[in-house]
PDB file of N, CA and C in Angstrom:
ATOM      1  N   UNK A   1      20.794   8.303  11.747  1.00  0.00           N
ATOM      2  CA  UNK A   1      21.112   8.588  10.365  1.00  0.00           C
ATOM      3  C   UNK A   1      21.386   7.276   9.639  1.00  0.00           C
ATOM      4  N   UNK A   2      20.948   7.225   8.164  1.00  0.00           N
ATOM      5  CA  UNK A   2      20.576   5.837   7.401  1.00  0.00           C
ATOM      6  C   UNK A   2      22.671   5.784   7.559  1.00  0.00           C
ATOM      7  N   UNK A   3      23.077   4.203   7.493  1.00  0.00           N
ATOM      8  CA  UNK A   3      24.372   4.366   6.442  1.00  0.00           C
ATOM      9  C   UNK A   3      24.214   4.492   5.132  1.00  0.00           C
ATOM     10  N   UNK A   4      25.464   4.681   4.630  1.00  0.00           N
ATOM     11  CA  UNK A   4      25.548   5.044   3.405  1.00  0.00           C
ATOM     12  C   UNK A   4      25.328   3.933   2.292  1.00  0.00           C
ATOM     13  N   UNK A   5      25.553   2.609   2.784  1.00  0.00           N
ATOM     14  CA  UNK A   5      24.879   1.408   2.570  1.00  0.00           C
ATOM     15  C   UNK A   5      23.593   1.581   1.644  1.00  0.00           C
ATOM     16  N   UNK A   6      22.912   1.732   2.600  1.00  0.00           N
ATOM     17  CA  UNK A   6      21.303   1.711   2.518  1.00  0.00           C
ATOM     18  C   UNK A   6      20.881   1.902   1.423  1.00  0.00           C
ATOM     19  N   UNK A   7      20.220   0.779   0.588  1.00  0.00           N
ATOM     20  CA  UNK A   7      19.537   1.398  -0.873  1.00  0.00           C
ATOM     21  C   UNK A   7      17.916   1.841  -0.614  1.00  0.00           C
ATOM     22  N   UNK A   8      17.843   2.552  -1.313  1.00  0.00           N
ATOM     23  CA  UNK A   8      15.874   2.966  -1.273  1.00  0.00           C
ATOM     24  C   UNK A   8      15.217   1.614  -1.629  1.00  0.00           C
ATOM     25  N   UNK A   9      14.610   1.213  -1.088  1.00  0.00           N
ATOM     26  CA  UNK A   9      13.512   0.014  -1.711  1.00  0.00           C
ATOM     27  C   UNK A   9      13.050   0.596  -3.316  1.00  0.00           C
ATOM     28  N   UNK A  10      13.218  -0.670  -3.881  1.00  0.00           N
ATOM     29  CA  UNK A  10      12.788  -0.582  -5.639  1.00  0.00           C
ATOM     30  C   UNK A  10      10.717  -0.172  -5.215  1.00  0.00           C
ATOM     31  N   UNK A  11      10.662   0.341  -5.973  1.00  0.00           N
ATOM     32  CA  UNK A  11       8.746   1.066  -6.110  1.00  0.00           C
ATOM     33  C   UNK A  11       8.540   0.046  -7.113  1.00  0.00           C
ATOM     34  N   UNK A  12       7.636  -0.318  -7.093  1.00  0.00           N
ATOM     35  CA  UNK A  12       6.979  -0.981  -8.052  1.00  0.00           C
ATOM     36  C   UNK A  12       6.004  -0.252  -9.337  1.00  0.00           C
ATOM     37  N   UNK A  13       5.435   0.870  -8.200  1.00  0.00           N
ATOM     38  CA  UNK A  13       4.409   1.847  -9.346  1.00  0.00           C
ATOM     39  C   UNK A  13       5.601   2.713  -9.589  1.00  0.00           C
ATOM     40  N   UNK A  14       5.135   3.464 -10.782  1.00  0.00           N
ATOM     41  CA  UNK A  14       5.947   4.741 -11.083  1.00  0.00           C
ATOM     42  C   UNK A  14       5.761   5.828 -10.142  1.00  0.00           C
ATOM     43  N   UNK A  15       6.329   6.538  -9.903  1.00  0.00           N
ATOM     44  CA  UNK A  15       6.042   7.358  -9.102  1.00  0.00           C
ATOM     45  C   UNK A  15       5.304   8.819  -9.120  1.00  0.00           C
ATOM     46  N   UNK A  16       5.411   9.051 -11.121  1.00  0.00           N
ATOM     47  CA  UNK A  16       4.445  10.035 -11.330  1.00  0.00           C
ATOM     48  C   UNK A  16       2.556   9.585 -11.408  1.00  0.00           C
ATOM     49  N   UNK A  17       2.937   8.263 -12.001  1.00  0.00           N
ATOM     50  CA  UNK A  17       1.280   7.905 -11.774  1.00  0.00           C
ATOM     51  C   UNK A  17       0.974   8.064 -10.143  1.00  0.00           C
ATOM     52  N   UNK A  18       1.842   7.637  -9.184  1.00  0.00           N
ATOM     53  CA  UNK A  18       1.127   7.848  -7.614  1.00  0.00           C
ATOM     54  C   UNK A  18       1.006   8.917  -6.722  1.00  0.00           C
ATOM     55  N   UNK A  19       1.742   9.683  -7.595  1.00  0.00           N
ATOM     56  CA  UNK A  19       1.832  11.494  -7.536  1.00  0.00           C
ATOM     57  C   UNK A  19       0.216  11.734  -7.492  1.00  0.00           C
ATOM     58  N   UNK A  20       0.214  11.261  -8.730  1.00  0.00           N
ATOM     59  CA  UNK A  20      -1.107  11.949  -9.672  1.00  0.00           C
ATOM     60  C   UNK A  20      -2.919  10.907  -8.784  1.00  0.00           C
ATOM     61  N   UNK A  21      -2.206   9.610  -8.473  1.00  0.00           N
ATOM     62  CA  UNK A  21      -3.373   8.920  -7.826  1.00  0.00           C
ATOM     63  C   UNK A  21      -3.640  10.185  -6.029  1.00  0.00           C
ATOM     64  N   UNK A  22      -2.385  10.032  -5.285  1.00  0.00           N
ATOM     65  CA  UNK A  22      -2.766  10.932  -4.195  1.00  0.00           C
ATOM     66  C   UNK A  22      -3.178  12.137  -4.341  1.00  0.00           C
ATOM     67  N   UNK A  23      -2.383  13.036  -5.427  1.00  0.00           N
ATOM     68  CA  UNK A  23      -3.094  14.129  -5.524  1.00  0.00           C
ATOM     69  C   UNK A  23      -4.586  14.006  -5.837  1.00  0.00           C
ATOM     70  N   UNK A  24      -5.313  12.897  -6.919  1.00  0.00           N
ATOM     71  CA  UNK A  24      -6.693  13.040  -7.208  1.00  0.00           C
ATOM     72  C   UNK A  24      -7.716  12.887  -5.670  1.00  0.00           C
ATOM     73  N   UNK A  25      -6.720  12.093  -4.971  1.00  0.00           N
ATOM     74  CA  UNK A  25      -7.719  11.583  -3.687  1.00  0.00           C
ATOM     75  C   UNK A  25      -8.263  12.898  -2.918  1.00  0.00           C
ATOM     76  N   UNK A  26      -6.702  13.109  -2.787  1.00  0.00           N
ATOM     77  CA  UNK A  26      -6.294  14.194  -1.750  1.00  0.00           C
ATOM     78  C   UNK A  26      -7.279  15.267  -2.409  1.00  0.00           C
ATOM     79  N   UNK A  27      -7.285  15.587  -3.507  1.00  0.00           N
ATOM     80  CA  UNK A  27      -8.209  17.140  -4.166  1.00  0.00           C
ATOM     81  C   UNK A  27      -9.803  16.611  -3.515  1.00  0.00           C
ATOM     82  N   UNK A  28     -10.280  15.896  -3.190  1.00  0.00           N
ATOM     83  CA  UNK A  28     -11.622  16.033  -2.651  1.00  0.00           C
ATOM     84  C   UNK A  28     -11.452  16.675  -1.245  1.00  0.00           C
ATOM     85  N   UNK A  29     -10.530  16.488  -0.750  1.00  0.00           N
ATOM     86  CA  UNK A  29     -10.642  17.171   0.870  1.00  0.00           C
ATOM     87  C   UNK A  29     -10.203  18.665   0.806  1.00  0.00           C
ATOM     88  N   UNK A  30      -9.601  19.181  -0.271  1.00  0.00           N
ATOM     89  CA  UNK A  30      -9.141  20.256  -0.297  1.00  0.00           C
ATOM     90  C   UNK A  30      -7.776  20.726  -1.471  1.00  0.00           C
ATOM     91  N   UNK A  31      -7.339  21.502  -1.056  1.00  0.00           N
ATOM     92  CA  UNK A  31      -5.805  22.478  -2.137  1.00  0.00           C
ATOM     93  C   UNK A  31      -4.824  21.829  -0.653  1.00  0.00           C
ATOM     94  N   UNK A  32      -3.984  21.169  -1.161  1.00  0.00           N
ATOM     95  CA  UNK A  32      -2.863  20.492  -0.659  1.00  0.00           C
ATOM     96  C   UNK A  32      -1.518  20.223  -1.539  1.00  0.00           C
ATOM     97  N   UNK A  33      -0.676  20.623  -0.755  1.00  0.00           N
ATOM     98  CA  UNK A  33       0.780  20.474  -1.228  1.00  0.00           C
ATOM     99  C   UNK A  33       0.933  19.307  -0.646  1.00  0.00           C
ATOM    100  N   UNK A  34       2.169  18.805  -1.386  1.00  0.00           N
ATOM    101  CA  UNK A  34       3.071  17.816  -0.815  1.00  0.00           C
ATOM    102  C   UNK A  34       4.297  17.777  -1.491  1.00  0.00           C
ATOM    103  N   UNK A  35       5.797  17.804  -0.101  1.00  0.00           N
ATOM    104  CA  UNK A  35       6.790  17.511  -0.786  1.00  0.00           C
ATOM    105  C   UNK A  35       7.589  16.324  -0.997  1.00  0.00           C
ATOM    106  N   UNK A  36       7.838  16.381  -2.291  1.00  0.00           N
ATOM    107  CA  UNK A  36       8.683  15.101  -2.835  1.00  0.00           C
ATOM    108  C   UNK A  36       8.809  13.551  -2.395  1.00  0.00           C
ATOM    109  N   UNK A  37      10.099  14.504  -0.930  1.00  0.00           N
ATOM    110  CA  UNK A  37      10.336  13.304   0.092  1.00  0.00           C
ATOM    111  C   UNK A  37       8.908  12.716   0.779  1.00  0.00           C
ATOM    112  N   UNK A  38       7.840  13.804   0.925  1.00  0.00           N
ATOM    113  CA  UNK A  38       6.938  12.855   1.961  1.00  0.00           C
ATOM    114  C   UNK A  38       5.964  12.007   1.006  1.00  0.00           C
ATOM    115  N   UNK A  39       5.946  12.343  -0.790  1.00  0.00           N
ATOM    116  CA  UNK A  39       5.263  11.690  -1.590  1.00  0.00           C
ATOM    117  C   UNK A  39       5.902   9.850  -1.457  1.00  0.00           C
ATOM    118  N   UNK A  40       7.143  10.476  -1.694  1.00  0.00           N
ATOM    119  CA  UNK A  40       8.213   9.040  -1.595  1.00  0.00           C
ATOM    120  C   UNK A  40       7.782   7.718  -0.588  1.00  0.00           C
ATOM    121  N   UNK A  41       7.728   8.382   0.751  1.00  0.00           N
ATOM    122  CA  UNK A  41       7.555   8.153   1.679  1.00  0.00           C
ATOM    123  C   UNK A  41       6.349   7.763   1.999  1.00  0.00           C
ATOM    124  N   UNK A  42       5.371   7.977   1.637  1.00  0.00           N
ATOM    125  CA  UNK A  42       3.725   7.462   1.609  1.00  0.00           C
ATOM    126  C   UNK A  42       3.670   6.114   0.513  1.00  0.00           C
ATOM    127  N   UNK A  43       4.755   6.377  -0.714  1.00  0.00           N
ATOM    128  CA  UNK A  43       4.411   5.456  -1.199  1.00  0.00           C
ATOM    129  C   UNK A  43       5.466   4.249  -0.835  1.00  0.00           C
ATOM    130  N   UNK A  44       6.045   4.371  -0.437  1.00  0.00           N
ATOM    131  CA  UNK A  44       6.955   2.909   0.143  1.00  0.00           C
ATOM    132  C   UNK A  44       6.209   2.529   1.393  1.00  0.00           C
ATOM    133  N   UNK A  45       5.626   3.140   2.286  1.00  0.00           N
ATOM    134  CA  UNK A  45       4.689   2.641   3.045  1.00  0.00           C
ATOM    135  C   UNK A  45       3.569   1.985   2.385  1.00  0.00           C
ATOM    136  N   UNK A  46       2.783   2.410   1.649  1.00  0.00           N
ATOM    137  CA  UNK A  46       1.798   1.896   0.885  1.00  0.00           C
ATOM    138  C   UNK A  46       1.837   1.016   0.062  1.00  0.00           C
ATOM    139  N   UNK A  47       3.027   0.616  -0.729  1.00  0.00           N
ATOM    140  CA  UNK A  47       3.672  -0.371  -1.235  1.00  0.00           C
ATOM    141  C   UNK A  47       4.080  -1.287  -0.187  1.00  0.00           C
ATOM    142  N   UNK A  48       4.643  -1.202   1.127  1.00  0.00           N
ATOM    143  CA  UNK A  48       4.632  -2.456   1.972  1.00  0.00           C
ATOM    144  C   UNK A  48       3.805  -2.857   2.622  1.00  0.00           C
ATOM    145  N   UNK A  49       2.806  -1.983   2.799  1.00  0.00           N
ATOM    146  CA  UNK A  49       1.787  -2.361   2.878  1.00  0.00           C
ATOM    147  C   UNK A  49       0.960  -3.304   2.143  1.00  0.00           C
ATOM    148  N   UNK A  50       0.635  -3.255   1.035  1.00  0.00           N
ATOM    149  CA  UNK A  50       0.526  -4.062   0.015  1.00  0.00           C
ATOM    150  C   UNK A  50       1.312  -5.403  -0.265  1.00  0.00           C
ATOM    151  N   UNK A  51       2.498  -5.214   0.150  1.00  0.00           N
ATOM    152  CA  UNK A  51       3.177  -6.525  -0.097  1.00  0.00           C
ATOM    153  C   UNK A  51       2.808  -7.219   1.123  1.00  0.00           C
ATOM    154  N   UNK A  52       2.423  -6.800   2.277  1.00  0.00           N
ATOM    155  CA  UNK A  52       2.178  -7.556   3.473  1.00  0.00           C
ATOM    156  C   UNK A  52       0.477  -8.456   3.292  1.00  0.00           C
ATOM    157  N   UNK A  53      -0.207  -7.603   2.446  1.00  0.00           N
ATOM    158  CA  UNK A  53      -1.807  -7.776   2.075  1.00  0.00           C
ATOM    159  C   UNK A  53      -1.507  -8.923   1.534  1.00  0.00           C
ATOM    160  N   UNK A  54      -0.334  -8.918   0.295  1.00  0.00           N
ATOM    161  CA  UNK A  54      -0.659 -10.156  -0.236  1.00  0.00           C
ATOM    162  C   UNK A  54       0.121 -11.192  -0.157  1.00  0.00           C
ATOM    163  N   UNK A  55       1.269 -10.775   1.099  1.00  0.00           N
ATOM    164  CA  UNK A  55       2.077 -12.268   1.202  1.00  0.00           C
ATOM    165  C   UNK A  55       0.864 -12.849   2.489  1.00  0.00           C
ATOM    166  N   UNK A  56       0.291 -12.203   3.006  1.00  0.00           N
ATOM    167  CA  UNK A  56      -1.127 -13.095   3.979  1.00  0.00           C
ATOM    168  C   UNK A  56      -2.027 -13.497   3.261  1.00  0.00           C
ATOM    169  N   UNK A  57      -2.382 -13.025   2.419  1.00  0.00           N
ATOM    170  CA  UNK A  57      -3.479 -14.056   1.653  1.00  0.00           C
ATOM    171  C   UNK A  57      -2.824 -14.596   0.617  1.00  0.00           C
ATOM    172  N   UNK A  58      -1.367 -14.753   0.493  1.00  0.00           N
ATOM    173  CA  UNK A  58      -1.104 -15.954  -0.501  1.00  0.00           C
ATOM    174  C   UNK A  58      -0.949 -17.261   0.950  1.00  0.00           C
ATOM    175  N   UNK A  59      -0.595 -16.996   2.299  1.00  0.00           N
ATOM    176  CA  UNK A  59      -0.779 -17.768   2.826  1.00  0.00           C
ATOM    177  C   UNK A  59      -1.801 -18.445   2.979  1.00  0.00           C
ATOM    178  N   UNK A  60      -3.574 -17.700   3.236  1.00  0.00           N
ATOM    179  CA  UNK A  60      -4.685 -18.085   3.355  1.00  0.00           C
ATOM    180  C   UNK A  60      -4.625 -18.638   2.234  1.00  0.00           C
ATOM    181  N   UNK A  61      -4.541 -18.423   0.868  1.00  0.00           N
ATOM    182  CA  UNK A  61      -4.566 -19.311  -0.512  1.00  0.00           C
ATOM    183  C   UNK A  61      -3.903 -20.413  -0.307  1.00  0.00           C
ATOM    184  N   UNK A  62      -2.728 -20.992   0.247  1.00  0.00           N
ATOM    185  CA  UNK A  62      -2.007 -21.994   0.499  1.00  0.00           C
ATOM    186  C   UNK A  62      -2.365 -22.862   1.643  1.00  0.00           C
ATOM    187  N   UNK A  63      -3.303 -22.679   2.596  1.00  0.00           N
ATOM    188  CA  UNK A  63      -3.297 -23.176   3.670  1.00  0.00           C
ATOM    189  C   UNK A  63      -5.049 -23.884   3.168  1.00  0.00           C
ATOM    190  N   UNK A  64      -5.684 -23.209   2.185  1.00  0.00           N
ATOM    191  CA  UNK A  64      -6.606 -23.516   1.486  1.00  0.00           C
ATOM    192  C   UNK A  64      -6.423 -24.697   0.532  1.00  0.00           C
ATOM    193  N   UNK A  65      -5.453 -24.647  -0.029  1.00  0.00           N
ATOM    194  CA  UNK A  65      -4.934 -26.229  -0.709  1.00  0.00           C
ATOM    195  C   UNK A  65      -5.122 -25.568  -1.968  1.00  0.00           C
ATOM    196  N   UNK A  66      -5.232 -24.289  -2.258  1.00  0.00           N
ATOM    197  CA  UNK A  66      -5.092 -23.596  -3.862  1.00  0.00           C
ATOM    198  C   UNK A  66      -4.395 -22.952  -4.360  1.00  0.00           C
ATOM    199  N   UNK A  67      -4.014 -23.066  -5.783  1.00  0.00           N
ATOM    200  CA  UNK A  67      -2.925 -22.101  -5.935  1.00  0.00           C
ATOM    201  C   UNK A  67      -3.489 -20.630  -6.906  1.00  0.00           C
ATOM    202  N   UNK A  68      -4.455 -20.451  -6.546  1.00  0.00           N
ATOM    203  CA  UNK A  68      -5.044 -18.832  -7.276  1.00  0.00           C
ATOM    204  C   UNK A  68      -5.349 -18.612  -6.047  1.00  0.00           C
ATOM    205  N   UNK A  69      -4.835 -16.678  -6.058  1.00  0.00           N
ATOM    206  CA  UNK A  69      -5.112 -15.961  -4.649  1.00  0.00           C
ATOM    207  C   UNK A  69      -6.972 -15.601  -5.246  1.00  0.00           C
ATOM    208  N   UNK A  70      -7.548 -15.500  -4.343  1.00  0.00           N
ATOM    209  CA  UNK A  70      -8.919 -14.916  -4.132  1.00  0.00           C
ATOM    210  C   UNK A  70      -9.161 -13.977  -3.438  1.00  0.00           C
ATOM    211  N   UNK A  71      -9.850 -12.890  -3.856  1.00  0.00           N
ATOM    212  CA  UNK A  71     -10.921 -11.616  -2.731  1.00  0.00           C
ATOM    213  C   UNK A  71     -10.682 -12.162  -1.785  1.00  0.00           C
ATOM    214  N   UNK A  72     -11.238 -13.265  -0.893  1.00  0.00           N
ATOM    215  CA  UNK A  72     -11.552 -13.521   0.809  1.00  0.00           C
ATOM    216  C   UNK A  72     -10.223 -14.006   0.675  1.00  0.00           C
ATOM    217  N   UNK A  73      -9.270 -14.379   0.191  1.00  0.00           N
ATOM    218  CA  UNK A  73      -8.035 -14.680   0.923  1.00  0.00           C
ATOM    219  C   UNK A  73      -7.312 -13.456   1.313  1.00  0.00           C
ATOM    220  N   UNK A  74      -7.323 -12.073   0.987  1.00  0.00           N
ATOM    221  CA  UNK A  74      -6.969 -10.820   1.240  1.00  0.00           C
ATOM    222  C   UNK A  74      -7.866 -10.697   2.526  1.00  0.00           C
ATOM    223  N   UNK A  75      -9.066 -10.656   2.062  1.00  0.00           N
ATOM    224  CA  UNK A  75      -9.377  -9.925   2.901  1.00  0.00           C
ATOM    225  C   UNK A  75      -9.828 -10.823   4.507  1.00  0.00           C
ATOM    226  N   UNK A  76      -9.832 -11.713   4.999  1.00  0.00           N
ATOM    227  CA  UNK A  76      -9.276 -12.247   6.189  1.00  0.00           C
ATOM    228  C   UNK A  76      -8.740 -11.638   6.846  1.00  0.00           C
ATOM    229  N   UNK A  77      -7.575 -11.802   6.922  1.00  0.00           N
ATOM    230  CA  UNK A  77      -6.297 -10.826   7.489  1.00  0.00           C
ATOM    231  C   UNK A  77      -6.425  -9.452   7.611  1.00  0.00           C
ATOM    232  N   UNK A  78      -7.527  -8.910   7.235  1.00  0.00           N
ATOM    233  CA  UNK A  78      -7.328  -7.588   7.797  1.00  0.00           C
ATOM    234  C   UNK A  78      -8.857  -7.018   7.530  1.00  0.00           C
ATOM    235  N   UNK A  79      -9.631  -8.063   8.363  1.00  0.00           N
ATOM    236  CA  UNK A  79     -11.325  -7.871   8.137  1.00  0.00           C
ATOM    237  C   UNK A  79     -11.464  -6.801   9.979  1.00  0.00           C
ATOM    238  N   UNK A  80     -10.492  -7.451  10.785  1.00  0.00           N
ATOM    239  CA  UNK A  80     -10.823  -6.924  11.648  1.00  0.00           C
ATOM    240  C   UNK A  80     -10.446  -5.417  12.201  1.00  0.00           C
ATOM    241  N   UNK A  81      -9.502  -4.516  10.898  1.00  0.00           N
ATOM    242  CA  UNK A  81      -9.203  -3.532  11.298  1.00  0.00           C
ATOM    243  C   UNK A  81      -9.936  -2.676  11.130  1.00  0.00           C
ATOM    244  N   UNK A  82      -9.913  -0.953  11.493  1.00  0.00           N
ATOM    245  CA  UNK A  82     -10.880  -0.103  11.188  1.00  0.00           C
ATOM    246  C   UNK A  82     -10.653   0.781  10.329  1.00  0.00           C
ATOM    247  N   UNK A  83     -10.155   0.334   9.274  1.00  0.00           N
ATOM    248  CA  UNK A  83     -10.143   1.197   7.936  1.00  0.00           C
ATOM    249  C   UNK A  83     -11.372   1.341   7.941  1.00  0.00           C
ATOM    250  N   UNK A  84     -12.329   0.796   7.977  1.00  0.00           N
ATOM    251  CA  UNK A  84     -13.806   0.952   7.589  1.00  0.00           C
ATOM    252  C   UNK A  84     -14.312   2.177   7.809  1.00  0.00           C
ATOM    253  N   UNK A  85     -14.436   2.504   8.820  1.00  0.00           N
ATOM    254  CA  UNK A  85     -14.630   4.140   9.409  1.00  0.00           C
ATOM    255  C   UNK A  85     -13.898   5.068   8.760  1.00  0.00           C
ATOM    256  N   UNK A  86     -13.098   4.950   8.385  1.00  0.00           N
ATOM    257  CA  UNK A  86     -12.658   5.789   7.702  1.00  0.00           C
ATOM    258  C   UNK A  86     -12.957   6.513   5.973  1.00  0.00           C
ATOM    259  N   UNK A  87     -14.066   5.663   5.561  1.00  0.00           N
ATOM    260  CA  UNK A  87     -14.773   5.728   4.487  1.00  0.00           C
ATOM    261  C   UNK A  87     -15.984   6.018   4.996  1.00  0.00           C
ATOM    262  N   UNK A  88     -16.695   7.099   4.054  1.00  0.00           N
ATOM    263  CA  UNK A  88     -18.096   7.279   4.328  1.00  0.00           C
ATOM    264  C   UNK A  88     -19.209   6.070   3.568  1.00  0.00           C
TER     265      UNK A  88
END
């Protein structure tokens, strides 16, 4: 159990626009619910996720000797996973 401490991580997106982005995804596979907490919860994953995307390619940008991030500095770091398959 969290302590009582514990703050929620600040979201960066709003949370009704990412409501509305998963639900649009999600409506191609089908009629799907989702509650609240697990919307929450997808998006603080997906948001650290994201912050991890781009504190590695601000490294690849830095180790490059530049200070604008670029496309291939993202995508390096995570050329070798298999998200790919997972898109038709």
């Amino acid at each position: 159990m969290p302590e009582k401490d514990t703050k929620a991580p600040e979201l960066v997106i709003p949370p009704f626009r990412f409501q509305r982005l998963v639900r649009e995804i999600v409506s191609e596979l089908g009629d799907y619910r989702f509650r609240s907490d697990a919307l929450k919860a997808l998006q603080i994953g997906a948001e650290d996720f994201m912050k991890e995307v781009m504190q590695e390619g601000n490294v690849n940008c830095e180790a490059s000797g530049r200070n604008t991030l670029f496309p291939e500095d993202i995508q390096v770091p995570y050329c070798g996973l298999a998200l790919v398959d997972l898109w038709p």
